[in-house]
C-alpha atoms as a PDB file:
ATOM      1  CA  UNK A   1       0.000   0.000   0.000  1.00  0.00           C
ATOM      2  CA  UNK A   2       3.081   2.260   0.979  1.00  0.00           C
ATOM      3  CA  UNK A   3       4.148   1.912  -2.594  1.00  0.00           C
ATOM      4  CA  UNK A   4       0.967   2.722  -4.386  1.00  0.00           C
ATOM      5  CA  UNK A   5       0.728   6.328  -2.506  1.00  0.00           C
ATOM      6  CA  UNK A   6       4.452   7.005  -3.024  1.00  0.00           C
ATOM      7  CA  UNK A   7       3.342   6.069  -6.674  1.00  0.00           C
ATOM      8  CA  UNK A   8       0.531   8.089  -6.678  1.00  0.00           C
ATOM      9  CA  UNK A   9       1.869  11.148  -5.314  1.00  0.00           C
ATOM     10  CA  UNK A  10       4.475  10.932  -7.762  1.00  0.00           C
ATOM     11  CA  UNK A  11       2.300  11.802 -10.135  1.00  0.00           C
ATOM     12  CA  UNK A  12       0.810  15.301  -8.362  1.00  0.00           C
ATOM     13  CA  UNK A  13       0.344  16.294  -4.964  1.00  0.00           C
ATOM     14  CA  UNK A  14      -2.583  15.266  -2.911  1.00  0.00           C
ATOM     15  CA  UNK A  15      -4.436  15.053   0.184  1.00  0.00           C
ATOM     16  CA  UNK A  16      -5.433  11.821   1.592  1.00  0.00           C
ATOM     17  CA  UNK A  17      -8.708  11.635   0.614  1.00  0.00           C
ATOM     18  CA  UNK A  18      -8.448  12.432  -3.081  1.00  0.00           C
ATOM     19  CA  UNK A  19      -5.248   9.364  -2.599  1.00  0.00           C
ATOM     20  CA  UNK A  20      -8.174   7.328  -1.235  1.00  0.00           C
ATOM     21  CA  UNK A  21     -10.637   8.224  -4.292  1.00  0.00           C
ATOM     22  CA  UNK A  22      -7.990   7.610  -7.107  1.00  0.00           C
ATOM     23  CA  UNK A  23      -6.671   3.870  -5.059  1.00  0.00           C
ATOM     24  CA  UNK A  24     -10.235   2.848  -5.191  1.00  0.00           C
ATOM     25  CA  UNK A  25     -11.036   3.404  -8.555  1.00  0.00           C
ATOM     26  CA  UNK A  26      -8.027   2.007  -9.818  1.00  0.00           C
ATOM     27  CA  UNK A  27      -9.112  -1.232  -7.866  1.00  0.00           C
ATOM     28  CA  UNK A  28     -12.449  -1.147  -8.619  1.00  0.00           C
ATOM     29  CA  UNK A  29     -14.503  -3.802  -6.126  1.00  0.00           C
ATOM     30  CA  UNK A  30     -11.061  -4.933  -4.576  1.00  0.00           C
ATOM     31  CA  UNK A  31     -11.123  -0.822  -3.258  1.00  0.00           C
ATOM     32  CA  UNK A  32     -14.436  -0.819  -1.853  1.00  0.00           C
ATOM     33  CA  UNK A  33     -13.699  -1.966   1.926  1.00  0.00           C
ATOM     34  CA  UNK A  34     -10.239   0.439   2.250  1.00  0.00           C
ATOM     35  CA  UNK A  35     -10.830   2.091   5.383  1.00  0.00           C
ATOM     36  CA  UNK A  36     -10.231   5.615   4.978  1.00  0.00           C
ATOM     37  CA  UNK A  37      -7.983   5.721   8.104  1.00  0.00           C
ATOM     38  CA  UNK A  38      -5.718   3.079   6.024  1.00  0.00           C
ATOM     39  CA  UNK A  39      -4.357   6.079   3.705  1.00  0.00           C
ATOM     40  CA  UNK A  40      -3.545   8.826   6.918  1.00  0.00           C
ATOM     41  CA  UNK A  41      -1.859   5.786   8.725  1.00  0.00           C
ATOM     42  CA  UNK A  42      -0.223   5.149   5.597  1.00  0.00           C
ATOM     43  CA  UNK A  43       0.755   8.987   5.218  1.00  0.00           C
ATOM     44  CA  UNK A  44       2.018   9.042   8.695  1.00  0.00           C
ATOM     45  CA  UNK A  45       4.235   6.596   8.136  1.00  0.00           C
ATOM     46  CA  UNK A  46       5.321   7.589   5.082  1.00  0.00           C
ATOM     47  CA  UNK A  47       6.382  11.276   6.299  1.00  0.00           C
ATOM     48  CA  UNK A  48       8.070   9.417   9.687  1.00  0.00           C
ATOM     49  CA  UNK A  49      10.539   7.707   6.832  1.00  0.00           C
ATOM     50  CA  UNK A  50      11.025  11.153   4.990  1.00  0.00           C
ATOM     51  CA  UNK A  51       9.244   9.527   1.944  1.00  0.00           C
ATOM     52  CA  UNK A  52       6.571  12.557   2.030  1.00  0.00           C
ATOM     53  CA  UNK A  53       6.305  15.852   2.997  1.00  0.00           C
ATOM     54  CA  UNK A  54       3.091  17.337   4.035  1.00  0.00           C
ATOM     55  CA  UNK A  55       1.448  20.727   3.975  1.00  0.00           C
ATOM     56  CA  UNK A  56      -1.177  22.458   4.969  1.00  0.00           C
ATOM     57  CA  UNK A  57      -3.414  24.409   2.419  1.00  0.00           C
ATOM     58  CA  UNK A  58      -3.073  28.287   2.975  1.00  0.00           C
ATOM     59  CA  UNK A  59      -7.571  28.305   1.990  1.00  0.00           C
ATOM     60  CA  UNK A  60      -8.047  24.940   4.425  1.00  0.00           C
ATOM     61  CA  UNK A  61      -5.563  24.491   7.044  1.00  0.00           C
ATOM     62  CA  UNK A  62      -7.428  21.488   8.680  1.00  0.00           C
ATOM     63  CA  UNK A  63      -6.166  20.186   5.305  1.00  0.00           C
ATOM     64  CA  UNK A  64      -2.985  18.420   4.530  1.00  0.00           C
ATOM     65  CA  UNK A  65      -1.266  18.168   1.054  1.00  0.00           C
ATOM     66  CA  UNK A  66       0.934  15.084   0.655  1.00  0.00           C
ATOM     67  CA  UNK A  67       4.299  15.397  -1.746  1.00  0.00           C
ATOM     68  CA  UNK A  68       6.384  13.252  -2.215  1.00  0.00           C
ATOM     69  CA  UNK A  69      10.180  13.657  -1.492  1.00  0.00           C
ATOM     70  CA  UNK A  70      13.221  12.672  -3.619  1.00  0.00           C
ATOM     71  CA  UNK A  71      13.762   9.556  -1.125  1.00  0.00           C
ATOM     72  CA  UNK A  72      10.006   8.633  -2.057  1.00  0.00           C
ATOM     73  CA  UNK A  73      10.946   8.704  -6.052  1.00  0.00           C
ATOM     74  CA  UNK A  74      13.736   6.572  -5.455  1.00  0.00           C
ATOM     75  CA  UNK A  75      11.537   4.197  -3.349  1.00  0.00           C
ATOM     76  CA  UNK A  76       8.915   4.123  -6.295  1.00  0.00           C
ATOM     77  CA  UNK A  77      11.325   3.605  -8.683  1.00  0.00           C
ATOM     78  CA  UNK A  78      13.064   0.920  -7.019  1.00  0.00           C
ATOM     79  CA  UNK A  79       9.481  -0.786  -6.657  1.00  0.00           C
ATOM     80  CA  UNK A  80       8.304  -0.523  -9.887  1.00  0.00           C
ATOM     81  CA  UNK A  81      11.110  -2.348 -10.866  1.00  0.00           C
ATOM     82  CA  UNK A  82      10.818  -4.668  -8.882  1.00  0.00           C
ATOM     83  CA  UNK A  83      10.115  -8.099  -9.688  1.00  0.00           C
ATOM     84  CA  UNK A  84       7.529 -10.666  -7.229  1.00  0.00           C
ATOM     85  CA  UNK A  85       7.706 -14.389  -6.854  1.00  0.00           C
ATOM     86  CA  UNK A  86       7.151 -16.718  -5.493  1.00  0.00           C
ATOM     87  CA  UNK A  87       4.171 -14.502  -3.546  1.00  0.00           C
ATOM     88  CA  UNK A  88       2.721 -12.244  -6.277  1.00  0.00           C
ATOM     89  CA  UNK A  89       0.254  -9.951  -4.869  1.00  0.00           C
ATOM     90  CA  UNK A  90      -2.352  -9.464  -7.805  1.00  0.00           C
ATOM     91  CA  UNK A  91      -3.884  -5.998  -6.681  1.00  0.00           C
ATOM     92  CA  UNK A  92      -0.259  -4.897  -5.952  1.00  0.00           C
ATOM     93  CA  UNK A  93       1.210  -5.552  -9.505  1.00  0.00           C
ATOM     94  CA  UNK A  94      -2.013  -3.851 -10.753  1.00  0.00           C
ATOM     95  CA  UNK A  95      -1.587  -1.260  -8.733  1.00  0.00           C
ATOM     96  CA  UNK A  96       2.012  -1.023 -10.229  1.00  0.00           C
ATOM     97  CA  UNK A  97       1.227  -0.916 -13.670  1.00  0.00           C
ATOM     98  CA  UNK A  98      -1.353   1.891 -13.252  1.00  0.00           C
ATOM     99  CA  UNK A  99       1.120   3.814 -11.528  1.00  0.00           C
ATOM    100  CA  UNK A 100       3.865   3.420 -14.093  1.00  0.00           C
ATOM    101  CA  UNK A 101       0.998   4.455 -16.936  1.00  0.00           C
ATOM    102  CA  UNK A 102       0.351   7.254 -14.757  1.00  0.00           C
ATOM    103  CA  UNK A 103       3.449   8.552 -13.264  1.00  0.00           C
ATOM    104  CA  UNK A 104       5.605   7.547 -16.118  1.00  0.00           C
ATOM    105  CA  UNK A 105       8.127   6.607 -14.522  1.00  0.00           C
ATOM    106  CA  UNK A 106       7.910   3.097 -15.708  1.00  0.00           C
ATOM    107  CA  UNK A 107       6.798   1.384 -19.034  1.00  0.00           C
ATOM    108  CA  UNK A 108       3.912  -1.202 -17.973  1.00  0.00           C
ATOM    109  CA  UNK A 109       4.835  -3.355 -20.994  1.00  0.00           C
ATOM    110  CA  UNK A 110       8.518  -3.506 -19.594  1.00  0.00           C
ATOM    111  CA  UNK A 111       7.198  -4.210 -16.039  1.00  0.00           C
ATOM    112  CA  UNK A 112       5.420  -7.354 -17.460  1.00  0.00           C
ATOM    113  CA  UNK A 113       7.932  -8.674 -19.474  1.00  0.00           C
ATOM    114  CA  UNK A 114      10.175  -9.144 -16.502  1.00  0.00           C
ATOM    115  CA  UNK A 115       7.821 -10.420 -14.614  1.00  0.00           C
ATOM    116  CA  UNK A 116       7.176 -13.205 -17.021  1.00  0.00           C
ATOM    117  CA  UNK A 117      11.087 -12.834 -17.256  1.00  0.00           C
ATOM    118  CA  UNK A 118      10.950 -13.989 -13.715  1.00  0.00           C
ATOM    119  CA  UNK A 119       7.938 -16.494 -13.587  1.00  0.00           C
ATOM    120  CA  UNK A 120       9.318 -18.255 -16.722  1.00  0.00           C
ATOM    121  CA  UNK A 121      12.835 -18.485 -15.607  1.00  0.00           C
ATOM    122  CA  UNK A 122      11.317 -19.800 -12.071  1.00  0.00           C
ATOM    123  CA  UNK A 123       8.933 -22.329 -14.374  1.00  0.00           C
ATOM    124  CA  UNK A 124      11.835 -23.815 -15.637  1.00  0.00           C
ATOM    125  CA  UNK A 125      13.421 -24.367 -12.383  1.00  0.00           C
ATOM    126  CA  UNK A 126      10.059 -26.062 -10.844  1.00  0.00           C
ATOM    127  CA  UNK A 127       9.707 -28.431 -13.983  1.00  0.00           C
ATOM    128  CA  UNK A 128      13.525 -29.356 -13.442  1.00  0.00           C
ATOM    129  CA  UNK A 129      12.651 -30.033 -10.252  1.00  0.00           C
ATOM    130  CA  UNK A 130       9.398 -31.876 -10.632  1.00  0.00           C
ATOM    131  CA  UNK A 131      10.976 -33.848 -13.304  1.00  0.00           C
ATOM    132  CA  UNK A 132      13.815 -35.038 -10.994  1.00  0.00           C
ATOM    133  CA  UNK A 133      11.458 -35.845  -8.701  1.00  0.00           C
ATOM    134  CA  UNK A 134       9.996 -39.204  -8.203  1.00  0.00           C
ATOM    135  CA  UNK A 135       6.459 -39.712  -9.199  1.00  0.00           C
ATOM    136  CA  UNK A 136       5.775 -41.264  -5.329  1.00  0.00           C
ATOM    137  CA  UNK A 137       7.845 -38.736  -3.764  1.00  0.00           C
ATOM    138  CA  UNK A 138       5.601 -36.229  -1.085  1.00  0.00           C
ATOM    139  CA  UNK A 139       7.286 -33.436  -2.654  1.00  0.00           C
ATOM    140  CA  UNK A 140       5.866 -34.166  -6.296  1.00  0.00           C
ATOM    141  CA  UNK A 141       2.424 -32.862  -5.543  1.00  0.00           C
ATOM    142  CA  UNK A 142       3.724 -29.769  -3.962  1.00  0.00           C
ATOM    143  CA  UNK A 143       5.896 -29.345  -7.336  1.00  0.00           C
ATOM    144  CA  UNK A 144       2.743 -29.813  -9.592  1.00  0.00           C
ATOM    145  CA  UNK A 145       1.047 -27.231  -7.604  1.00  0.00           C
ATOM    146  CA  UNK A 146       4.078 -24.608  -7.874  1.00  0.00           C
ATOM    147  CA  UNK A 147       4.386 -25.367 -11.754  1.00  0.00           C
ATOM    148  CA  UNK A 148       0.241 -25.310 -12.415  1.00  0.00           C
ATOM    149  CA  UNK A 149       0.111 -21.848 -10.332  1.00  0.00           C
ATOM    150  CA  UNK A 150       3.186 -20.323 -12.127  1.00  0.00           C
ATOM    151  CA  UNK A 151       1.365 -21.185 -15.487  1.00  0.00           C
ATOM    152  CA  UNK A 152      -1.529 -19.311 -14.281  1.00  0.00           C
ATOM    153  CA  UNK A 153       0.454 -16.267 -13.091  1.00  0.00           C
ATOM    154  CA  UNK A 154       1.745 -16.502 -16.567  1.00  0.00           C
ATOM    155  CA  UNK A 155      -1.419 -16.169 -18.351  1.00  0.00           C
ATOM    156  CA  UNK A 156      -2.912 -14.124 -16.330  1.00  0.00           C
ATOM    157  CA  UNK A 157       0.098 -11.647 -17.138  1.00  0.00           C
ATOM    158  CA  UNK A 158      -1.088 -12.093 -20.877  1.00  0.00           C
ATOM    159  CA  UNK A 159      -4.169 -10.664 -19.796  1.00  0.00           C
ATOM    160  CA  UNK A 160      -2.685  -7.871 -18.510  1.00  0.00           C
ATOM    161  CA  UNK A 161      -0.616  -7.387 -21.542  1.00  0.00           C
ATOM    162  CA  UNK A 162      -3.347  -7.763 -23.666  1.00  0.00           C
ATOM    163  CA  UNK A 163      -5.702  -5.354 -21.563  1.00  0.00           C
ATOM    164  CA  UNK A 164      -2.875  -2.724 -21.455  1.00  0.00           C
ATOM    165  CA  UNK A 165      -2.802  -2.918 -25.216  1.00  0.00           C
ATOM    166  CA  UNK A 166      -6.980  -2.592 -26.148  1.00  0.00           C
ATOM    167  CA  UNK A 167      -7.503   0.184 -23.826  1.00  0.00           C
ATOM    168  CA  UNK A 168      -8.405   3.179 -25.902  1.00  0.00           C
ATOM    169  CA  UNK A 169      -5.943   6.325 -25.130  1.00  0.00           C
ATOM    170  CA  UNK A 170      -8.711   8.418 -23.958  1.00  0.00           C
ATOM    171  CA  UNK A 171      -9.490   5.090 -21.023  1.00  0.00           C
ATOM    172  CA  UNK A 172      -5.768   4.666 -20.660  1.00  0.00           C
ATOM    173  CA  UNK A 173      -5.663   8.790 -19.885  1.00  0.00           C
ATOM    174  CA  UNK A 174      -8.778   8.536 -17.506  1.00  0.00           C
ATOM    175  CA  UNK A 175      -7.100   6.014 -15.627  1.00  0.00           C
ATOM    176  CA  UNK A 176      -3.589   8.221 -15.619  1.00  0.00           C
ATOM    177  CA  UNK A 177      -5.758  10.633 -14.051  1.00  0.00           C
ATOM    178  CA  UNK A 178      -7.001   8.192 -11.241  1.00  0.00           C
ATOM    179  CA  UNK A 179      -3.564   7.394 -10.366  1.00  0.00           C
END
């Protein structure tokens, strides 16, 4: 969650419940139970570890304005590059690739090819393994399930890929502007 604020603040300044409004659009249902206190926790945090810097608005000073600091890019950039396995978090690495469309600080095409970089390379390790493996062995079950769920992860990154790609650029821009 950290990460998807840093992102979105990287794009524009903002106050946290404006970051609240553009995280739960880009999530669509998954947003719909974020607890708005999640965001000023988040915030709190965030300026704690001199990743944001907050001020007040000169027209409404019982409201804050959240920017993000030159420690936060580098923490956005380093996470957009970042690659997850074997624990992808779906809503995360959505959340990533509509804050690399929207920030620009990262192609989303380039973020999903090394992913699938990663899954594949981790594929071929599992079917090595699974293939070494004997058929009675405990362990062969857990390996089927590792190289059926990395084939899934896989396709579903096609989807992504795919979806990235028939967007219109007036949707894709809408959705720059949620982020």
């Amino acid at each position: 969650m950290q990460d998807a604020v840093l992102a979105m603040l990287a794009k524009e300044p903002s106050h946290g419940y404006e970051l609240r409004a553009r995280l739960r659009r880009s999530l669509g249902p998954f947003g719909e139970p974020m607890n708005p206190g999640q965001i000023y926790v988040t915030l709190s945090r965030l300026e704690k570890a001199g990743l944001v810097v907050c001020e007040r608005v000169a027209e409404k000073p019982d409201r804050k304005v959240y920017a993000v600091t030159p420690a936060g890019q580098e923490r956005v950039a380093a996470w957009l590059t970042e690659v997850g396995w074997p624990k992808p978090d779906l809503v995360e690495f959505h959340l990533k690739l509509v804050a690399a469309a929207a920030s620009r600080l990262a192609d989303p095409v380039q973020l999903i090819g090394a992913q699938r970089r990663e899954l594949l390379r981790t594929l071929r390790e599992a079917q090595q393994s699974a293939l070494s493996e004997p058929p009675d062995s405990p362990a062969s079950a857990l390996l089927e399930g590792v190289v059926l769920r990395l084939q899934a992860d896989l396709r579903w990154l096609d989807a992504c890929e795919r979806g990235s790609a028939q967007r219109p650029s007036s949707q894709r821009r809408n959705e720059s502007e949620d982020v």
